[in-house]
N, C-alpha and C. Protein backbone atom coordinates (compact mmCIF):
# COMPACT_ATOMS: atom_id res chain seq x y z
N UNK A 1 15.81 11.57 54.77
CA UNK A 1 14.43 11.24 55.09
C UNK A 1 13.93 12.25 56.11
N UNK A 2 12.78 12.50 55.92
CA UNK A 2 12.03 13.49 56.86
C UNK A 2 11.07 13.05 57.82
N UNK A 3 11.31 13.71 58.95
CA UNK A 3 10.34 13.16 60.02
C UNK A 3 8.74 13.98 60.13
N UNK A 4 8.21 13.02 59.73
CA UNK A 4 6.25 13.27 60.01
C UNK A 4 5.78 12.63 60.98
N UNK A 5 5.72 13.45 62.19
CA UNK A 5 4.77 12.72 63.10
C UNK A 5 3.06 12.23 62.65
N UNK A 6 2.86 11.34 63.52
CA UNK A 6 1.36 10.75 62.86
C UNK A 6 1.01 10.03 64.25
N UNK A 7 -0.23 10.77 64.16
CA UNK A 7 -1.52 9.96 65.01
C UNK A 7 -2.23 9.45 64.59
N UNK A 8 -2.50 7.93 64.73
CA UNK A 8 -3.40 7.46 64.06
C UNK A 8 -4.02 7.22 65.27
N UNK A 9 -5.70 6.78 64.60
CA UNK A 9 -6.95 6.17 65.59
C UNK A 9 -6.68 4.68 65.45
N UNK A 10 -5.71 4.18 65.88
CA UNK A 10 -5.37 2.83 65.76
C UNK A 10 -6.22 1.71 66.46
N UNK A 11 -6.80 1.68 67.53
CA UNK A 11 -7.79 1.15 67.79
C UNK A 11 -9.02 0.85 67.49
N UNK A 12 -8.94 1.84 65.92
CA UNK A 12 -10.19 1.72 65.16
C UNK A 12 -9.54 0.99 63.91
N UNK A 13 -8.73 0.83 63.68
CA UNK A 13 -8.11 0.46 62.93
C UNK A 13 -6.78 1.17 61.57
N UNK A 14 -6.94 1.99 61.94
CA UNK A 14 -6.21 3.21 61.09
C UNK A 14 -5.08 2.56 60.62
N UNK A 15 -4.46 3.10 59.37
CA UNK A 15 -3.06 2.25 58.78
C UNK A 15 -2.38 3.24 58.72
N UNK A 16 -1.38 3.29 59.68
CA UNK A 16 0.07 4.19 59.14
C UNK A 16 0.23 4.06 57.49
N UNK A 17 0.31 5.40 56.82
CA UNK A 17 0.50 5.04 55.19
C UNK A 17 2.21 4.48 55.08
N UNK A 18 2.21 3.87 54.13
CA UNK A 18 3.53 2.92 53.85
C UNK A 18 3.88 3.05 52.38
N UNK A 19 4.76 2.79 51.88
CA UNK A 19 5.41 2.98 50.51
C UNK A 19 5.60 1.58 50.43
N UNK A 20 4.98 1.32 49.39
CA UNK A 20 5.02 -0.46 48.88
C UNK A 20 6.04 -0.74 48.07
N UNK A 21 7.08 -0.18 47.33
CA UNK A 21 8.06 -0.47 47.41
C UNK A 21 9.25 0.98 47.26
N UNK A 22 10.84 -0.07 47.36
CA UNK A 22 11.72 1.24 47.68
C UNK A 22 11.78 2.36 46.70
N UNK A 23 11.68 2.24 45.35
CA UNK A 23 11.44 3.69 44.77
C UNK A 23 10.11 3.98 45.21
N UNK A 24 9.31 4.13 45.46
CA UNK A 24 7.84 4.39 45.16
C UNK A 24 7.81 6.15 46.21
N UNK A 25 7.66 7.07 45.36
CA UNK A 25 7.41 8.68 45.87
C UNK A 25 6.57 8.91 46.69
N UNK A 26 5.39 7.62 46.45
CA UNK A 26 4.19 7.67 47.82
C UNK A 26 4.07 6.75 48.38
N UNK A 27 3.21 7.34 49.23
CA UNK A 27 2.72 6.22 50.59
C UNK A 27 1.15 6.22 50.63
N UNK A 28 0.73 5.02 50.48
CA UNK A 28 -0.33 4.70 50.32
C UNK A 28 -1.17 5.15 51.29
N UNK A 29 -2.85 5.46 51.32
CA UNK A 29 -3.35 6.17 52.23
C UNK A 29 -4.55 5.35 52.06
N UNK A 30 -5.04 4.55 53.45
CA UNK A 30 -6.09 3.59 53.59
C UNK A 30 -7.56 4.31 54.18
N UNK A 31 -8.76 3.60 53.82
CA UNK A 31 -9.54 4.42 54.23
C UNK A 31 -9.87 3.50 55.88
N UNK A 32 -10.35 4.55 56.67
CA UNK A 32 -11.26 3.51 57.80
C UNK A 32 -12.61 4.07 58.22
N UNK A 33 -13.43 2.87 57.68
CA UNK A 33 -14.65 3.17 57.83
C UNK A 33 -15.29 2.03 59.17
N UNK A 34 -16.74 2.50 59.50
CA UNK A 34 -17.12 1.41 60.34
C UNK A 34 -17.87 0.66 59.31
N UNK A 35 -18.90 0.99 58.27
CA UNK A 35 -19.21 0.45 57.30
C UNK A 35 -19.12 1.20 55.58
N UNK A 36 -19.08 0.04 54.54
CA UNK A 36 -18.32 0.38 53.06
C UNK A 36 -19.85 1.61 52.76
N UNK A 37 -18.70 2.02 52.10
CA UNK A 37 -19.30 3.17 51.54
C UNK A 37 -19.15 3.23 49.96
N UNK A 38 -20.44 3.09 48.99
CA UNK A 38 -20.51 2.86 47.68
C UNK A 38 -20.53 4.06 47.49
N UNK A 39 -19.76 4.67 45.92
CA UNK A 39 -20.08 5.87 45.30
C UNK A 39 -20.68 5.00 44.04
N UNK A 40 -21.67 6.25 43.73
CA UNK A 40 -22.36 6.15 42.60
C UNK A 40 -21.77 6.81 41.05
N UNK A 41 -21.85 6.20 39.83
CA UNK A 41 -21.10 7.30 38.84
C UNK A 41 -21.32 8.75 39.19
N UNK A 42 -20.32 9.20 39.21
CA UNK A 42 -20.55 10.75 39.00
C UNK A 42 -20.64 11.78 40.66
N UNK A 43 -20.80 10.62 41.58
CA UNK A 43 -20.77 11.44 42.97
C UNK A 43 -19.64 11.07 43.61
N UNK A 44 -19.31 11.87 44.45
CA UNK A 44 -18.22 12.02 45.41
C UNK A 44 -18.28 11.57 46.70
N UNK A 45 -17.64 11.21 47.63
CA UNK A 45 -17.73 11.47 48.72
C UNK A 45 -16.13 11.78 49.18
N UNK A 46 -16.86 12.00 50.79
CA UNK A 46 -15.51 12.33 51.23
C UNK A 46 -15.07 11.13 52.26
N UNK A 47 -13.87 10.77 52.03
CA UNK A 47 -13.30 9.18 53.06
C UNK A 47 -12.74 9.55 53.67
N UNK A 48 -12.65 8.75 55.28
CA UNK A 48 -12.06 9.47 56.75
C UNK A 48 -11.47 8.02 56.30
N UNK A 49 -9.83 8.65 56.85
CA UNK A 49 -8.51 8.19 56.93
C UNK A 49 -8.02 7.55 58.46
N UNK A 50 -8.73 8.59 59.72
CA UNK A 50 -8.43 8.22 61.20
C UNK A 50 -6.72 8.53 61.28
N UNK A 51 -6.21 9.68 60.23
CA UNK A 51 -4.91 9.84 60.49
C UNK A 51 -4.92 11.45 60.43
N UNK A 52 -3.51 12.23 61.45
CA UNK A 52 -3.44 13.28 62.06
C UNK A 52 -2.00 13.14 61.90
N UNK A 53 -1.71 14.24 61.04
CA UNK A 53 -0.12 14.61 61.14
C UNK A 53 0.38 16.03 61.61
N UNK A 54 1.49 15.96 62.08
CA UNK A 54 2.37 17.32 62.69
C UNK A 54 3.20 17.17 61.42
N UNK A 55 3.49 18.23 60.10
CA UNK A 55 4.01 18.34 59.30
C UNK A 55 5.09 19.37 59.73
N UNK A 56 6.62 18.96 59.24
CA UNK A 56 7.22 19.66 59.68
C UNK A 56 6.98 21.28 58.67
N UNK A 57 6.99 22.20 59.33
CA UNK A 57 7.27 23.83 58.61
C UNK A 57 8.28 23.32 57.65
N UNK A 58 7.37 23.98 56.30
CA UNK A 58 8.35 24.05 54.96
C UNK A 58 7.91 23.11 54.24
N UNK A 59 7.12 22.20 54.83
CA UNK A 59 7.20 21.11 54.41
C UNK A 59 5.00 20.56 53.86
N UNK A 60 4.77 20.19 52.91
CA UNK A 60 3.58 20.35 52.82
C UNK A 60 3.14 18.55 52.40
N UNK A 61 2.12 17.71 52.37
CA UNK A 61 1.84 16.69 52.13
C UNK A 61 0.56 16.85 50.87
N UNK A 62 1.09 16.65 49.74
CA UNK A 62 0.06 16.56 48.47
C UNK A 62 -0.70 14.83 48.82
N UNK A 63 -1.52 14.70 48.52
CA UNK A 63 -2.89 13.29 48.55
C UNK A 63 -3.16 13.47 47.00
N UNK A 64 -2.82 12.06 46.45
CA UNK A 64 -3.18 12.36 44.62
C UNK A 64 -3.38 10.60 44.95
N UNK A 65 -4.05 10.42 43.27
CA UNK A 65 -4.96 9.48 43.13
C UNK A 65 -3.90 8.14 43.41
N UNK A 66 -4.58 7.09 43.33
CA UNK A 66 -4.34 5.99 42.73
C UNK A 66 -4.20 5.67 41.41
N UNK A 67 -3.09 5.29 40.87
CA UNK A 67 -3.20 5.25 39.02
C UNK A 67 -4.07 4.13 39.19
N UNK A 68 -4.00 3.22 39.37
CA UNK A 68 -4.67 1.49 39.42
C UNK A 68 -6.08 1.83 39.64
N UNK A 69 -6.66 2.55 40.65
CA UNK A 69 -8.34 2.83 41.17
C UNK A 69 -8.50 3.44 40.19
N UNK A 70 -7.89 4.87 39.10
CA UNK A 70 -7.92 5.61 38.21
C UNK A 70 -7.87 4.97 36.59
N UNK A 71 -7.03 4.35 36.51
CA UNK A 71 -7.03 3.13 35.16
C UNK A 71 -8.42 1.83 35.49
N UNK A 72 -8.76 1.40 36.72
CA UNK A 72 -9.58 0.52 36.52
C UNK A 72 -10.79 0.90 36.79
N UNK A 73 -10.91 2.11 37.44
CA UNK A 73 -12.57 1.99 38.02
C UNK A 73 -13.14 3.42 37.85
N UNK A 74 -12.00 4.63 37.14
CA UNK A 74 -12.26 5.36 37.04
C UNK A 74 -12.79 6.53 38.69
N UNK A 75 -11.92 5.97 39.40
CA UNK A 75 -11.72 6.48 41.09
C UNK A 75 -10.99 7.54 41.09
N UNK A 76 -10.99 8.62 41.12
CA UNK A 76 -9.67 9.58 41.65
C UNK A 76 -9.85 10.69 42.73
N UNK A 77 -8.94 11.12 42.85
CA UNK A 77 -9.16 12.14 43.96
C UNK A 77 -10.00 13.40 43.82
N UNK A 78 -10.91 14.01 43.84
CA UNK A 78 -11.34 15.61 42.97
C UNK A 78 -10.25 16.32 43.41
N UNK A 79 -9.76 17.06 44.39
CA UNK A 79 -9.18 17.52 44.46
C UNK A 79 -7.53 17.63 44.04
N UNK A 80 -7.30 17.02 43.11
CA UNK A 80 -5.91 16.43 43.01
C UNK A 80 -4.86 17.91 42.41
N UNK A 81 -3.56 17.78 43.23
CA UNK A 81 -3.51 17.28 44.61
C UNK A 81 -4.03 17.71 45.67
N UNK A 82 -4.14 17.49 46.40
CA UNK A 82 -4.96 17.85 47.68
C UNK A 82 -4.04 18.13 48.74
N UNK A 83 -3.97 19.44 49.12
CA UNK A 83 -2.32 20.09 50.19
C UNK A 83 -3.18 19.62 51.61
N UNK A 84 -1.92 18.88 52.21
CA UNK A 84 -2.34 19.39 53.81
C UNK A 84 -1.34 20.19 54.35
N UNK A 85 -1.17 21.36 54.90
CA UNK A 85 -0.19 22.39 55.23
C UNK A 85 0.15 22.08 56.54
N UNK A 86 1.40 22.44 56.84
CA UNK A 86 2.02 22.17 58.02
C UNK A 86 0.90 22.82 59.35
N UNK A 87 0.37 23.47 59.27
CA UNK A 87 -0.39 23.87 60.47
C UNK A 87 -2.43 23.24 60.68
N UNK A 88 -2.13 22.45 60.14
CA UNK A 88 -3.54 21.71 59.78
C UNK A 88 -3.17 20.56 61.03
N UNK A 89 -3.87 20.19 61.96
CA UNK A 89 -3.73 18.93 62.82
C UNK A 89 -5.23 18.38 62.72
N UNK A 90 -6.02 18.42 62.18
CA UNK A 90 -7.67 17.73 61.86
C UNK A 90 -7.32 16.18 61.19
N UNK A 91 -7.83 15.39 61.18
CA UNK A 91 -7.89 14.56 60.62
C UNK A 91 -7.72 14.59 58.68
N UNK A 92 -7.38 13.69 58.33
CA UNK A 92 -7.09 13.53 56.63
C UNK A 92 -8.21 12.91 56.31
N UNK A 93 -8.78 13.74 55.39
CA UNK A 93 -10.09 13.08 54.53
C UNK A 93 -9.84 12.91 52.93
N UNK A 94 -10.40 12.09 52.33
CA UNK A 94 -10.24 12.03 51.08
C UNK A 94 -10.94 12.61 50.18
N UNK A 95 -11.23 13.14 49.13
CA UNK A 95 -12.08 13.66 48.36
C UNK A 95 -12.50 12.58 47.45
N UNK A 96 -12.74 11.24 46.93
CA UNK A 96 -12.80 10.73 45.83
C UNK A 96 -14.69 11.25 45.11
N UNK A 97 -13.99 11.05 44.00
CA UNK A 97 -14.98 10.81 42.61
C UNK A 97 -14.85 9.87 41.98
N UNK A 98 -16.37 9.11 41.66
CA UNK A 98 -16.41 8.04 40.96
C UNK A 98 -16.56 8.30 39.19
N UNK A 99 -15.67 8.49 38.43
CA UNK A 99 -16.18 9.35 37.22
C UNK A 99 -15.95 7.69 36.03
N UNK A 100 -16.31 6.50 37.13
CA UNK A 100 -16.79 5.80 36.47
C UNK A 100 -18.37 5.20 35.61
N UNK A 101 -18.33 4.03 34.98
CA UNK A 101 -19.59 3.58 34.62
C UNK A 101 -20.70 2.63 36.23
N UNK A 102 -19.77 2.35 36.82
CA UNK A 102 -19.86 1.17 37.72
C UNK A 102 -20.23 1.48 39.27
N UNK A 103 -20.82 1.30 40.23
CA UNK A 103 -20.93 1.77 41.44
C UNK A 103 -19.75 1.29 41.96
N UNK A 104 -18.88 2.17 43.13
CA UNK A 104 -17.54 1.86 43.55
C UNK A 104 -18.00 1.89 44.45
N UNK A 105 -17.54 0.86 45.61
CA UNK A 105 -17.86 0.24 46.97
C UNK A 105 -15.92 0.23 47.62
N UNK A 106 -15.66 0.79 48.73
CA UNK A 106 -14.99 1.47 49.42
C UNK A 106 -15.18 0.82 50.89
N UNK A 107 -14.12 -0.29 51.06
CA UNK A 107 -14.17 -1.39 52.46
C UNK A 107 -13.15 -0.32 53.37
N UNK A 108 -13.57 -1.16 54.48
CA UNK A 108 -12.27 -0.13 55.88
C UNK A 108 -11.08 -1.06 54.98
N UNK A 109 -9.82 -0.23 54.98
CA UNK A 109 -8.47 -0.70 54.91
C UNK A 109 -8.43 -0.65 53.43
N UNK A 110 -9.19 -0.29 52.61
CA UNK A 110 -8.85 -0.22 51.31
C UNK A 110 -7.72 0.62 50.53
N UNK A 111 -6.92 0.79 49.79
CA UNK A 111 -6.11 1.85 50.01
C UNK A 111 -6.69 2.72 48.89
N UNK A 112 -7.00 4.19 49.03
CA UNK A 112 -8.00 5.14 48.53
C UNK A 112 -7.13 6.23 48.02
N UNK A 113 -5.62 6.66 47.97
CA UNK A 113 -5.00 7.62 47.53
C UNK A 113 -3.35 7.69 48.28
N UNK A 114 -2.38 8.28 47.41
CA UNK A 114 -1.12 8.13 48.24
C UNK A 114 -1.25 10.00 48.28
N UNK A 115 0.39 9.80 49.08
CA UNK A 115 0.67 10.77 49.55
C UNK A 115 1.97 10.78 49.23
N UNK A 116 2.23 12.64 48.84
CA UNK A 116 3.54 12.86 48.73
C UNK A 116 4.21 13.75 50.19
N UNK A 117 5.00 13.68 50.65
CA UNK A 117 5.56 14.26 51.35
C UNK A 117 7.02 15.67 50.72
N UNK A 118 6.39 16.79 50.79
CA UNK A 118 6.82 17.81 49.41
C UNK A 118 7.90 19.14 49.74
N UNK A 119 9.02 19.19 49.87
CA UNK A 119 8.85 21.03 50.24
C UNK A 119 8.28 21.98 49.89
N UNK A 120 8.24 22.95 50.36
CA UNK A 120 7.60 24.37 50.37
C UNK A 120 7.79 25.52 49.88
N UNK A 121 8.05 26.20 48.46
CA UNK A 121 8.47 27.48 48.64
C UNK A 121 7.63 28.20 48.45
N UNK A 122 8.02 29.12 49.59
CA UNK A 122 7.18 30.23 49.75
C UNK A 122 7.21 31.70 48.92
N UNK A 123 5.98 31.36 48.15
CA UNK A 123 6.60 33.45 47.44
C UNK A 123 6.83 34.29 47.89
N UNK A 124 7.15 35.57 47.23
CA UNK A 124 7.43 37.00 48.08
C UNK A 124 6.70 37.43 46.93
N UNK A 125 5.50 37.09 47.10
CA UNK A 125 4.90 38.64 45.67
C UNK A 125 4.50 40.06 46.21
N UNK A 126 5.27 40.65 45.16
CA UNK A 126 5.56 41.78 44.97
C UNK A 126 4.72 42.94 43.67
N UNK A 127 3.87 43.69 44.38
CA UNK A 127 2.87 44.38 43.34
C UNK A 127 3.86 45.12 41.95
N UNK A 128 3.63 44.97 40.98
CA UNK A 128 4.28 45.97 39.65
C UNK A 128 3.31 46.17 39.04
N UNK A 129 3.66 47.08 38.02
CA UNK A 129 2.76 47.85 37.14
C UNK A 129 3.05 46.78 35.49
N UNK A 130 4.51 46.23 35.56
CA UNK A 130 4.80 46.00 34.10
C UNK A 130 5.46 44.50 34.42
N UNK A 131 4.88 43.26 33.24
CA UNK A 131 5.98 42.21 33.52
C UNK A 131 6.62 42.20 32.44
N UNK A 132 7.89 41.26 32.39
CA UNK A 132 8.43 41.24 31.10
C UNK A 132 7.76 40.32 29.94
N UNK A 133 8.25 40.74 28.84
CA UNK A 133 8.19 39.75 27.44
C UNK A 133 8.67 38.63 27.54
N UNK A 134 7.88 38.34 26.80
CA UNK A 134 8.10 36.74 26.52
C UNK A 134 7.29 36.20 25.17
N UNK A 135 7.94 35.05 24.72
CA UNK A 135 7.46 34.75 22.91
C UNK A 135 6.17 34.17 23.55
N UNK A 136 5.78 33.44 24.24
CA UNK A 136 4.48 33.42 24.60
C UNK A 136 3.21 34.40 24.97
N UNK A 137 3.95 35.30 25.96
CA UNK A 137 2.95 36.37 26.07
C UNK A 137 1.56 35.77 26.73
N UNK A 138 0.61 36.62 26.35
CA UNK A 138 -0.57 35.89 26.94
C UNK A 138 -1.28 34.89 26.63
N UNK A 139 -0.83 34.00 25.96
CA UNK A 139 -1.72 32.81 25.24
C UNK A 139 -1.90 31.69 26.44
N UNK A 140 -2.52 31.73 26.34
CA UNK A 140 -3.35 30.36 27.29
C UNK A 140 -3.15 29.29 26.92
N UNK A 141 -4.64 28.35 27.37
CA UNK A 141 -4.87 26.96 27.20
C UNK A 141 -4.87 26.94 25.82
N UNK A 142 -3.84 25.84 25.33
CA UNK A 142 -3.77 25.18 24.04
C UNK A 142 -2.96 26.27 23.42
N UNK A 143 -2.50 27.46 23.35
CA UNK A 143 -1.96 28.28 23.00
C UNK A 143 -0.31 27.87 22.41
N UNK A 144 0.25 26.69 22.99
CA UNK A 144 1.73 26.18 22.73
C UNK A 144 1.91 25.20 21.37
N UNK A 145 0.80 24.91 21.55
CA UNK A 145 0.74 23.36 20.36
C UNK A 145 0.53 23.86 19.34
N UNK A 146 0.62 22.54 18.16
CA UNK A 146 0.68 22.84 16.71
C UNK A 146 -0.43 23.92 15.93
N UNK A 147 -0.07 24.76 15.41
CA UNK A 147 -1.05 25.62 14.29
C UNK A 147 -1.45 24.96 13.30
């Protein structure tokens, strides 16, 4: 297990994120608002969390949706995933989109996105003139599937 320090604005109410149960890869990430904040189909906003982490070096924190807000209400993160890098100490905001039919209304303590806690590797790119072959080559999007 890895150690993430965390400041929360706990007096405002802030929720340390928690893993709801023992397999579970994330930890749930609550919003805290002073008052709910509705999205409309199709707009975004951004949700303050009132949480501040010291990520250890190497180590990076992805924020991805809720399947449940995503299967029922059509809620997800825009940015998914969404990196916070070890040298970021600002507060955690959320990105959601409502790319539902329905206006989504967003209470303090709601839980709005988990979090992965991830390692890091870092590239070494290196300029060349030539890459190698490969049976793919340059084919893109949709390029793998059936002819």
């Amino acid at each position: 297990m890895n150690k993430v320090d965390i400041k929360c604005i706990a007096q405002n109410g802030a929720v340390i994120p928690q893993y709801k149960t023992k397999g579970a890869a994330g930890a749930d990430i609550c919003a805290l608002l002073e008052n709910s904040i509705t999205i409309k189909p199709f707009e975004r906003a951004m949700i303050p969390t009132g949480l501040f982490f010291e990520i250890p070096v190497g180590y990076e924190i992805q924020v991805r949706p809720r399947s449940g807000l995503a299967a029922k209400n059509g809620v997800t993160v825009l940015n998914t995933p969404g990196t916070i890098d070890s040298d970021y100490r600002g507060e955690v905001k959320v990105i959601l989109i409502n790319l539902g039919k329905e206006d989504f209304v967003i209470n303090n303590g709601d839980r709005i996105a988990q979090m992965i806690v991830a390692p890091v590797t870092i590239g070494n790119f290196i300029k060349t003139d030539k890459l190698s072959e490969t049976e793919r080559g340059e084919g893109g999007f949709g390029s793998t599937g059936k002819k």
